[in-house]
N, C-alpha and C. Protein backbone atom coordinates (compact mmCIF):
# COMPACT_ATOMS: atom_id res chain seq x y z
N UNK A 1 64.33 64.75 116.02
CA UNK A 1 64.69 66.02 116.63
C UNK A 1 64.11 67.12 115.76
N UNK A 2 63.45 68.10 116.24
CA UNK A 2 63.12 69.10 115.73
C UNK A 2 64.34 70.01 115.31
N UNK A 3 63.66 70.66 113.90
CA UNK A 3 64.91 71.67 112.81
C UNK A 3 65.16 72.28 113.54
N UNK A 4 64.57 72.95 114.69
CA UNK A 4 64.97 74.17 115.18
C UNK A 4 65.92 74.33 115.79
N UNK A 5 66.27 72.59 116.21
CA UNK A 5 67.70 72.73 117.26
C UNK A 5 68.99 71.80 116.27
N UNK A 6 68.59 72.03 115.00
CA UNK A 6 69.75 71.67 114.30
C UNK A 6 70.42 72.93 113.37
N UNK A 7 71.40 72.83 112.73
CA UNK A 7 71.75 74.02 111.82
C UNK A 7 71.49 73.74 110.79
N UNK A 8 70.99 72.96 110.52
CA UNK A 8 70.41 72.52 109.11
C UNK A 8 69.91 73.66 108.39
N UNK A 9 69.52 73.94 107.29
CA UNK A 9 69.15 74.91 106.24
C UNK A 9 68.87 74.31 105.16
N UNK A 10 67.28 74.98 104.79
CA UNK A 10 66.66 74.19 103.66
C UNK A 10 67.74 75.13 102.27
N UNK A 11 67.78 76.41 102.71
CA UNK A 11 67.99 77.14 101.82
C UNK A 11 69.65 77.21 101.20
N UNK A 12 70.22 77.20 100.17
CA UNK A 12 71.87 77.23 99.86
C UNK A 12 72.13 78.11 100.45
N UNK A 13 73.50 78.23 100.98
CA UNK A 13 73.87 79.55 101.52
C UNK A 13 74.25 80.41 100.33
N UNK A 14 73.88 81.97 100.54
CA UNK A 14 73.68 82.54 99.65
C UNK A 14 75.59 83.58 99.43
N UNK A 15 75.77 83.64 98.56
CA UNK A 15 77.41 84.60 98.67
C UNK A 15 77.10 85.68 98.79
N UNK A 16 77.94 86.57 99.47
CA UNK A 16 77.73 88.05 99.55
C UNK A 16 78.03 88.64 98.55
N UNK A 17 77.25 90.07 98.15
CA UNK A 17 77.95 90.35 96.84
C UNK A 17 79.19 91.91 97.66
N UNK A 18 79.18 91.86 98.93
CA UNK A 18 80.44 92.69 99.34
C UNK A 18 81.92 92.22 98.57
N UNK A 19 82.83 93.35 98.85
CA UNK A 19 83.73 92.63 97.70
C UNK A 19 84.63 92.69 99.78
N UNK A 20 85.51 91.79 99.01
CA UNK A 20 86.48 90.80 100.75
C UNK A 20 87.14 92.08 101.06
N UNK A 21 87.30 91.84 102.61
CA UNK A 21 88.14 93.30 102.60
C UNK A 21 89.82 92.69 102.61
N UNK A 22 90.41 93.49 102.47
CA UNK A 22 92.17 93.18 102.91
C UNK A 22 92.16 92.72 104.55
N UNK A 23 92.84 91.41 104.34
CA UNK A 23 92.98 90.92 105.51
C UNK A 23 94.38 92.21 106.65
N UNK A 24 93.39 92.22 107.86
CA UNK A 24 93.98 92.97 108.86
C UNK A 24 93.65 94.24 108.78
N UNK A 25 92.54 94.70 107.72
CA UNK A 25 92.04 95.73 107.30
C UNK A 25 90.56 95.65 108.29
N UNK A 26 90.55 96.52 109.37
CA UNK A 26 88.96 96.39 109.62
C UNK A 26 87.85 96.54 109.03
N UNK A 27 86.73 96.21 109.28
CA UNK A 27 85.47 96.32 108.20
C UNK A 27 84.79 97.44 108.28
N UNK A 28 85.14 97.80 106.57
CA UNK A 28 84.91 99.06 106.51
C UNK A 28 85.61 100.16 106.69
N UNK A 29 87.01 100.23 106.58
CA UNK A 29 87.76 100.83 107.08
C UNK A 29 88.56 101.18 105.79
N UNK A 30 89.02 102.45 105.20
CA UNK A 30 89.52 103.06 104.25
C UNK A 30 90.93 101.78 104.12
N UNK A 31 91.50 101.36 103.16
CA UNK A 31 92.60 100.81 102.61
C UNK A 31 93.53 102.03 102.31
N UNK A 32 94.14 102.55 103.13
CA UNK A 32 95.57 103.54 103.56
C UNK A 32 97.13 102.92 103.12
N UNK A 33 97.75 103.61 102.22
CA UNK A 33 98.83 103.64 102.01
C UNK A 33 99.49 104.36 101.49
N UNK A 34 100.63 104.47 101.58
CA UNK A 34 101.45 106.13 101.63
C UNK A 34 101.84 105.81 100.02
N UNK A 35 102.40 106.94 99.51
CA UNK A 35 102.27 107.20 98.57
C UNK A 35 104.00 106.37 97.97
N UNK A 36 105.10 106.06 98.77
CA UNK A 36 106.36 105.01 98.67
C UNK A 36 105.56 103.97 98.24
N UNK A 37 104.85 103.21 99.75
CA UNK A 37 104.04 101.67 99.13
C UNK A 37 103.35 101.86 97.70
N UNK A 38 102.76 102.57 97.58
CA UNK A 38 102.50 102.47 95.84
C UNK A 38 103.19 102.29 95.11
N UNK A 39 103.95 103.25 95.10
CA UNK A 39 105.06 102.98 94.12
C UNK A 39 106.02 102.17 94.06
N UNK A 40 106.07 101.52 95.12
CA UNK A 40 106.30 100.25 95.08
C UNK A 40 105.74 98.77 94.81
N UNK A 41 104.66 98.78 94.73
CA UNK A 41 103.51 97.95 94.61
C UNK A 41 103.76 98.21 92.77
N UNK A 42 103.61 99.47 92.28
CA UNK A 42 103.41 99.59 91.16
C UNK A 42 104.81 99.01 90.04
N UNK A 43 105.91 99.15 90.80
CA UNK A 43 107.12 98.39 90.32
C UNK A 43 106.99 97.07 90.34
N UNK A 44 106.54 96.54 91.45
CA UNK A 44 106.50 94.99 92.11
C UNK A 44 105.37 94.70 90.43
N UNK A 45 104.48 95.43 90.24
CA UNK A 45 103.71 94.99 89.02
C UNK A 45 104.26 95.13 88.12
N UNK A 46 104.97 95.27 87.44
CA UNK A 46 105.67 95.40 86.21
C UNK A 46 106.55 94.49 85.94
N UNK A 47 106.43 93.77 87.16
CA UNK A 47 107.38 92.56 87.23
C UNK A 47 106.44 91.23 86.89
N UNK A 48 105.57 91.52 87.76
CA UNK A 48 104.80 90.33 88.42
C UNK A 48 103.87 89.66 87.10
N UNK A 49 103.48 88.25 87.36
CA UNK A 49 102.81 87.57 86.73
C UNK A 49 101.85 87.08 87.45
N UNK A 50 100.97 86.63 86.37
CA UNK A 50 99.96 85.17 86.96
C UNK A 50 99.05 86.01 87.88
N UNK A 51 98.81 85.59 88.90
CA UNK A 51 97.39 85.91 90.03
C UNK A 51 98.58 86.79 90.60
N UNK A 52 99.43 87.10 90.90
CA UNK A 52 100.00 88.58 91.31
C UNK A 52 100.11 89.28 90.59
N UNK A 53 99.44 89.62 89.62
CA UNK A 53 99.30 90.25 88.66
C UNK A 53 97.78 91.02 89.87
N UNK A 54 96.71 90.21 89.25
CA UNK A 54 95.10 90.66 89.87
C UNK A 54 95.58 90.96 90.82
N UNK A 55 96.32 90.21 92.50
CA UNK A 55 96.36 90.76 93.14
C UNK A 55 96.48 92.29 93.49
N UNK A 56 98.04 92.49 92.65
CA UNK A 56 98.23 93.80 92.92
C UNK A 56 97.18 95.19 92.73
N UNK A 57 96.57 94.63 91.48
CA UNK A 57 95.56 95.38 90.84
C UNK A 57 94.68 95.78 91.41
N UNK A 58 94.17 94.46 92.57
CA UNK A 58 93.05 94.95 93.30
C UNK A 58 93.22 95.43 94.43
N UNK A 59 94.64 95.50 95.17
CA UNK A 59 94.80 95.83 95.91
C UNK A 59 94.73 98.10 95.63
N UNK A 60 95.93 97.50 94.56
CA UNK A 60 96.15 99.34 93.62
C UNK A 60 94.45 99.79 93.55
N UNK A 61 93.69 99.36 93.44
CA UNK A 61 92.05 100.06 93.20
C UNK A 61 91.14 99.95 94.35
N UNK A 62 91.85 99.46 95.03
CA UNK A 62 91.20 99.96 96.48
C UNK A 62 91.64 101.06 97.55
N UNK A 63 92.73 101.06 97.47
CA UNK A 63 93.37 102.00 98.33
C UNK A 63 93.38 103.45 97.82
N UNK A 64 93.37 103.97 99.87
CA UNK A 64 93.44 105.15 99.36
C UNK A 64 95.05 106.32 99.55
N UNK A 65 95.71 106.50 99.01
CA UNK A 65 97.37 107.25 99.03
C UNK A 65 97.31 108.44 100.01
N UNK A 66 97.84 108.21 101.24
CA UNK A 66 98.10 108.99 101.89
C UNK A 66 99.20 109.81 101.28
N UNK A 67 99.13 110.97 101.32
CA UNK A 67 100.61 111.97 100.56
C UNK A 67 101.62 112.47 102.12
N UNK A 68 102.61 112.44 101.77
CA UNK A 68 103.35 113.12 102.26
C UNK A 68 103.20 114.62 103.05
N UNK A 69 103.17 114.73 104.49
CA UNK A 69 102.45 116.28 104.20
C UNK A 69 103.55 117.27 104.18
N UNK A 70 103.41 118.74 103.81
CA UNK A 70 104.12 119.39 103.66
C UNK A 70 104.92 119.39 104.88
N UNK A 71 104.49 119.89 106.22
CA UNK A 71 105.39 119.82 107.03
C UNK A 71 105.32 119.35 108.34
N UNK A 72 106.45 118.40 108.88
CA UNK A 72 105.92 117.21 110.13
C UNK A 72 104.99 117.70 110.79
N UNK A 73 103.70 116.61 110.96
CA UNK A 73 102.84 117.47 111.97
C UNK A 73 103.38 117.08 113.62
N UNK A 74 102.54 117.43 114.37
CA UNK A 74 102.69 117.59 115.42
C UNK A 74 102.49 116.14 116.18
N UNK A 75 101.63 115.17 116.09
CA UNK A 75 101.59 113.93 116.12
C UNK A 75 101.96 113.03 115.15
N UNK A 76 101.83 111.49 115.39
CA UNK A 76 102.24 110.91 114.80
C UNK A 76 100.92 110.26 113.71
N UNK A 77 101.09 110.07 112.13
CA UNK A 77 99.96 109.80 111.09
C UNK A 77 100.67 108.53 110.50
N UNK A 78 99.95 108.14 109.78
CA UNK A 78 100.40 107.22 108.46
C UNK A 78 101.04 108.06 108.10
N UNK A 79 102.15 107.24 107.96
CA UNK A 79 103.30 107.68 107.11
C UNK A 79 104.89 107.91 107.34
N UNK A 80 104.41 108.27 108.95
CA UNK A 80 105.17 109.24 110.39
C UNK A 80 106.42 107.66 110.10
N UNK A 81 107.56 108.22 110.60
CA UNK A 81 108.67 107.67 110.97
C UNK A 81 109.25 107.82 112.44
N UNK A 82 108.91 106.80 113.45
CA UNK A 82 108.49 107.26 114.69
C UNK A 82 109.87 107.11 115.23
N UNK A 83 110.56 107.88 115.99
CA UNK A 83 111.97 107.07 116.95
C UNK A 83 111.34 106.93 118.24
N UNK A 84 111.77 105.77 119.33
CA UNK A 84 111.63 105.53 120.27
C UNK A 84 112.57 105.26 121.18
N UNK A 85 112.69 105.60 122.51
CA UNK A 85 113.44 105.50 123.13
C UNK A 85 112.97 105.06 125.19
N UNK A 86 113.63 103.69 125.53
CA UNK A 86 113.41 103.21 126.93
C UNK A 86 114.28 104.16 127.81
N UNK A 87 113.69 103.80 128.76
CA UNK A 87 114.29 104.48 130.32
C UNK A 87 115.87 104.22 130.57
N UNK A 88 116.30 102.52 129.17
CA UNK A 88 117.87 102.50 129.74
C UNK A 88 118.59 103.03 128.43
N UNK A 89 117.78 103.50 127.80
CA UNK A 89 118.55 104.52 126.39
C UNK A 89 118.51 103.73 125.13
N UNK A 90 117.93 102.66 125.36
CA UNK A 90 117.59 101.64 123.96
C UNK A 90 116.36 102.32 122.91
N UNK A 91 116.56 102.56 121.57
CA UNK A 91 115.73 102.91 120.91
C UNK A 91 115.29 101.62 119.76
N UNK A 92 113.96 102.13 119.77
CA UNK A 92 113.53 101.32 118.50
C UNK A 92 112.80 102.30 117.43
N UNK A 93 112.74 102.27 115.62
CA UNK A 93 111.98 103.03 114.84
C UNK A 93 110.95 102.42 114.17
N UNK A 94 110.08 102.58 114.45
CA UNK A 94 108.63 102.48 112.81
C UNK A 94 108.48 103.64 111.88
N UNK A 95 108.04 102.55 111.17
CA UNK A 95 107.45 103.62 110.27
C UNK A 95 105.90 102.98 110.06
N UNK A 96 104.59 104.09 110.10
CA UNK A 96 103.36 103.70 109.97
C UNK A 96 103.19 103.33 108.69
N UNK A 97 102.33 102.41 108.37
CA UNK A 97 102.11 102.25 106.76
C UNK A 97 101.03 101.56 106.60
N UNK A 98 100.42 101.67 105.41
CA UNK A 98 98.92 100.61 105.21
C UNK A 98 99.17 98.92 105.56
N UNK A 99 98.09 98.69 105.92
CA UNK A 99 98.29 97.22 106.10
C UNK A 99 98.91 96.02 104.33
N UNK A 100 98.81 96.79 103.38
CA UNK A 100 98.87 96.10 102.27
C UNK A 100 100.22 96.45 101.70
N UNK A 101 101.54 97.39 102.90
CA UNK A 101 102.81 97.73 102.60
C UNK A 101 103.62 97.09 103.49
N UNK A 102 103.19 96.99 105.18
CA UNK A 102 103.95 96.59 105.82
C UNK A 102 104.76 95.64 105.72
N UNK A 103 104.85 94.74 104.94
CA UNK A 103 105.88 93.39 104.30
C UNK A 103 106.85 94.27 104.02
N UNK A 104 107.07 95.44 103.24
CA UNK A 104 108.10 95.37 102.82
C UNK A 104 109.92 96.25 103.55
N UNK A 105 109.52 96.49 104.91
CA UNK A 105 110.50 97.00 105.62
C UNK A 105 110.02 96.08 107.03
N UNK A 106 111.28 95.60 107.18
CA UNK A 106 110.82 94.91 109.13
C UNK A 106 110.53 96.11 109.61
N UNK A 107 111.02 97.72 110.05
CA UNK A 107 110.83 98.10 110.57
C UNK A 107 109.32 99.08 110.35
N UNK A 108 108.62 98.55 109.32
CA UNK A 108 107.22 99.02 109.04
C UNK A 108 105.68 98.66 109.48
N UNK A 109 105.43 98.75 110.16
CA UNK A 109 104.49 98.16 110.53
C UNK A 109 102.69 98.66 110.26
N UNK A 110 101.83 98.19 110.24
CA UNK A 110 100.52 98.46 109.79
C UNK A 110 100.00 99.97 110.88
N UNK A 111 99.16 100.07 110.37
CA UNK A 111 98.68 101.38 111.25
C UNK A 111 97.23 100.77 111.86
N UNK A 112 97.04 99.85 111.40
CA UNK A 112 96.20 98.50 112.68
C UNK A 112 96.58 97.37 112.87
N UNK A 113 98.06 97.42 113.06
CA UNK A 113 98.77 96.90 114.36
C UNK A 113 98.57 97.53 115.47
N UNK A 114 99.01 96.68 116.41
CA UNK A 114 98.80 97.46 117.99
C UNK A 114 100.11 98.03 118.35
N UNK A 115 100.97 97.89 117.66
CA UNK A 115 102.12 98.53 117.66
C UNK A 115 101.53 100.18 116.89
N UNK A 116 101.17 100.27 115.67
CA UNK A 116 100.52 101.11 114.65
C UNK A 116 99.54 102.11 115.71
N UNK A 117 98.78 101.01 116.44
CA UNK A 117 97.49 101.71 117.28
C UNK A 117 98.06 102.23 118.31
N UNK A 118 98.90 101.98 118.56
CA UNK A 118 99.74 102.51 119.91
C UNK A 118 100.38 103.82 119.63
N UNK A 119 100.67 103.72 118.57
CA UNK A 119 101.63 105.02 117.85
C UNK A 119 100.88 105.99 117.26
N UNK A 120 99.81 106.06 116.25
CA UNK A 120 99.04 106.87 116.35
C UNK A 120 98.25 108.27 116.69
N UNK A 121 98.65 109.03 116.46
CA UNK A 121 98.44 110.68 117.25
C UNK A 121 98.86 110.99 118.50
N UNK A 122 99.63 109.94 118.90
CA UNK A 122 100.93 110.64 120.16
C UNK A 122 101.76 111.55 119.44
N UNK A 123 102.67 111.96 119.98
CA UNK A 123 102.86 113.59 119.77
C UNK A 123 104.70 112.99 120.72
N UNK A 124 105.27 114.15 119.84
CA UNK A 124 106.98 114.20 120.45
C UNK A 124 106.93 114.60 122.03
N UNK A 125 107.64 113.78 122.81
CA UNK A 125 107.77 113.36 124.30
C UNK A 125 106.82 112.59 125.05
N UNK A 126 105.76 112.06 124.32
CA UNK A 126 104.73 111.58 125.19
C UNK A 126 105.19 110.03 125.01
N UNK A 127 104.37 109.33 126.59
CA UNK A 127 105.00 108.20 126.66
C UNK A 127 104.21 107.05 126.43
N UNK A 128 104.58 106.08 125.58
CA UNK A 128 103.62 104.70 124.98
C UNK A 128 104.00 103.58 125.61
N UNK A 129 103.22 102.47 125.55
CA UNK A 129 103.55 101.49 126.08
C UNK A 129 103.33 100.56 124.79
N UNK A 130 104.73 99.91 124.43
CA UNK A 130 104.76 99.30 123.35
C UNK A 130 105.59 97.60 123.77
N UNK A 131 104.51 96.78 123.04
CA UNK A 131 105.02 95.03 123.74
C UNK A 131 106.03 94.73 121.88
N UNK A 132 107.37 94.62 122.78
CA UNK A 132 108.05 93.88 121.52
C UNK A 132 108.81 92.32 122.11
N UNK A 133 108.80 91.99 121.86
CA UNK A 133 109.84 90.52 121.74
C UNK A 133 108.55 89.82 122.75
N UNK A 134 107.70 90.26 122.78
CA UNK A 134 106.42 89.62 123.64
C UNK A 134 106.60 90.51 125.36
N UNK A 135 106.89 91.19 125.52
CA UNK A 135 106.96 92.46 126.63
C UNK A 135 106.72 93.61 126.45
N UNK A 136 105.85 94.17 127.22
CA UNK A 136 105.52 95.37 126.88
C UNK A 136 106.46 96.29 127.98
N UNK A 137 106.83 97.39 127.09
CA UNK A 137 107.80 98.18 127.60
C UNK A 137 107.17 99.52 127.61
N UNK A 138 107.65 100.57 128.03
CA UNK A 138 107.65 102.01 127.98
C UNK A 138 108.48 102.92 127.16
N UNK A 139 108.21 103.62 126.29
CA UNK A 139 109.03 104.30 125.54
C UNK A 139 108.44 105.57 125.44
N UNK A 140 109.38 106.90 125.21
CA UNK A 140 109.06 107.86 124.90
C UNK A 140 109.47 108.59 123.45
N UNK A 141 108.75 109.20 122.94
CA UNK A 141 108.76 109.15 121.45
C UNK A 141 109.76 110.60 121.71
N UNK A 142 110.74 110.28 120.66
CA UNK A 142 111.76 111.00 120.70
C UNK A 142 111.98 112.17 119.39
N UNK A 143 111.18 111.32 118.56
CA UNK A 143 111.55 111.78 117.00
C UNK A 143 110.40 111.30 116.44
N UNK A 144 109.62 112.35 115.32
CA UNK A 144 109.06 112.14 114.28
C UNK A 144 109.21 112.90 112.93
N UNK A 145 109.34 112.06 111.82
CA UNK A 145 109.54 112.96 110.67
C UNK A 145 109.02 112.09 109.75
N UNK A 146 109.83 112.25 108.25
CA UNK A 146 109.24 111.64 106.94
C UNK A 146 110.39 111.28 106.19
C-alpha cells in the first residue's frame, strides 16, 4: 500500500513549544478571574504542597484579575452576581467567575459556561434562556450586583 494512504510518518512528532491552555479556557482567550478567586487561590497556596504547589503558580501567572468595578454596571460582567427568576416565581443565583475559580462555590460558574455565556452582558429585566437540571427554562434577570 502506498504511504500516502497510511498515517504513517517518517518524521517524530514534533512538541509544541505553546504553553497548554487551562482546560475550558478557549484558545487564546485571556485567563479571567476576579480578584476573591485570587485570593483565594493565593491562601489555597500557602497551604498547598507537592505539584499543587506548580499548579497554583501557573495558574496565579497566567491570569488576568478582573477588579471589582466601582459601581454595578448596567449589564452583567465577570464578576456580576446574577439573581434569576421563572414565570412561577422560582429563583436561581450565579455568580460569573474565571474558569480556574468556579470549583469553589456551587453557585459559581465559569464565564465559558453556557450558563456564563448565557449571562453575559444581559442587562436587569431582560429575558435568558437558561438549561438547569438538563431543561432549559426562561428566566428574567432580576438582580445584579457584587
Amino acid at each position: 500500500m502506498s504511504k500516502a494512504f497510511t498515517k504513517e510518518d517518517d518524521t517524530p512528532l514534533e512538541r509544541s513549544t505553546r504553553t497548554r491552555t487551562t482546560p475550558g479556557l478557549p484558545p487564546g482567550a485571556p485567563n479571567y478571574m476576579t480578584a476573591d478567586g485570587a485570593k483565594r487561590l493565593r491562601a489555597e497556596l500557602a497551604n498547598a504542597d507537592g505539584e499543587r504547589v506548580a499548579e497554583i503558580e501557573r495558574v496565579l501567572a497566567s491570569v488576568t484579575i478582573v477588579e471589582r468595578p466601582v459601581e454595578t454596571p448596567e449589564a452583567v460582567v465577570i464578576g456580576a452576581k446574577v439573581q434569576l427568576r421563572d414565570a412561577d416565581g422560582n429563583t436561581a443565583s450565579f455568580r460569573i467567575v474565571g474558569v480556574d475559580e468556579a470549583h469553589f462555590d456551587p453557585d459559581w460558574v465559569s464565564w465559558t459556561s453556557p450558563i456564563g455565556r448565557s449571562l453575559l452582558g444581559t442587562e436587569l429585566g431582560e429575558r435568558v434562556m437558561i438549561e438547569t437540571d438538563g431543561n432549559p427554562r426562561k428566566f428574567t434577570i432580576v438582580r445584579i450586583d457584587f
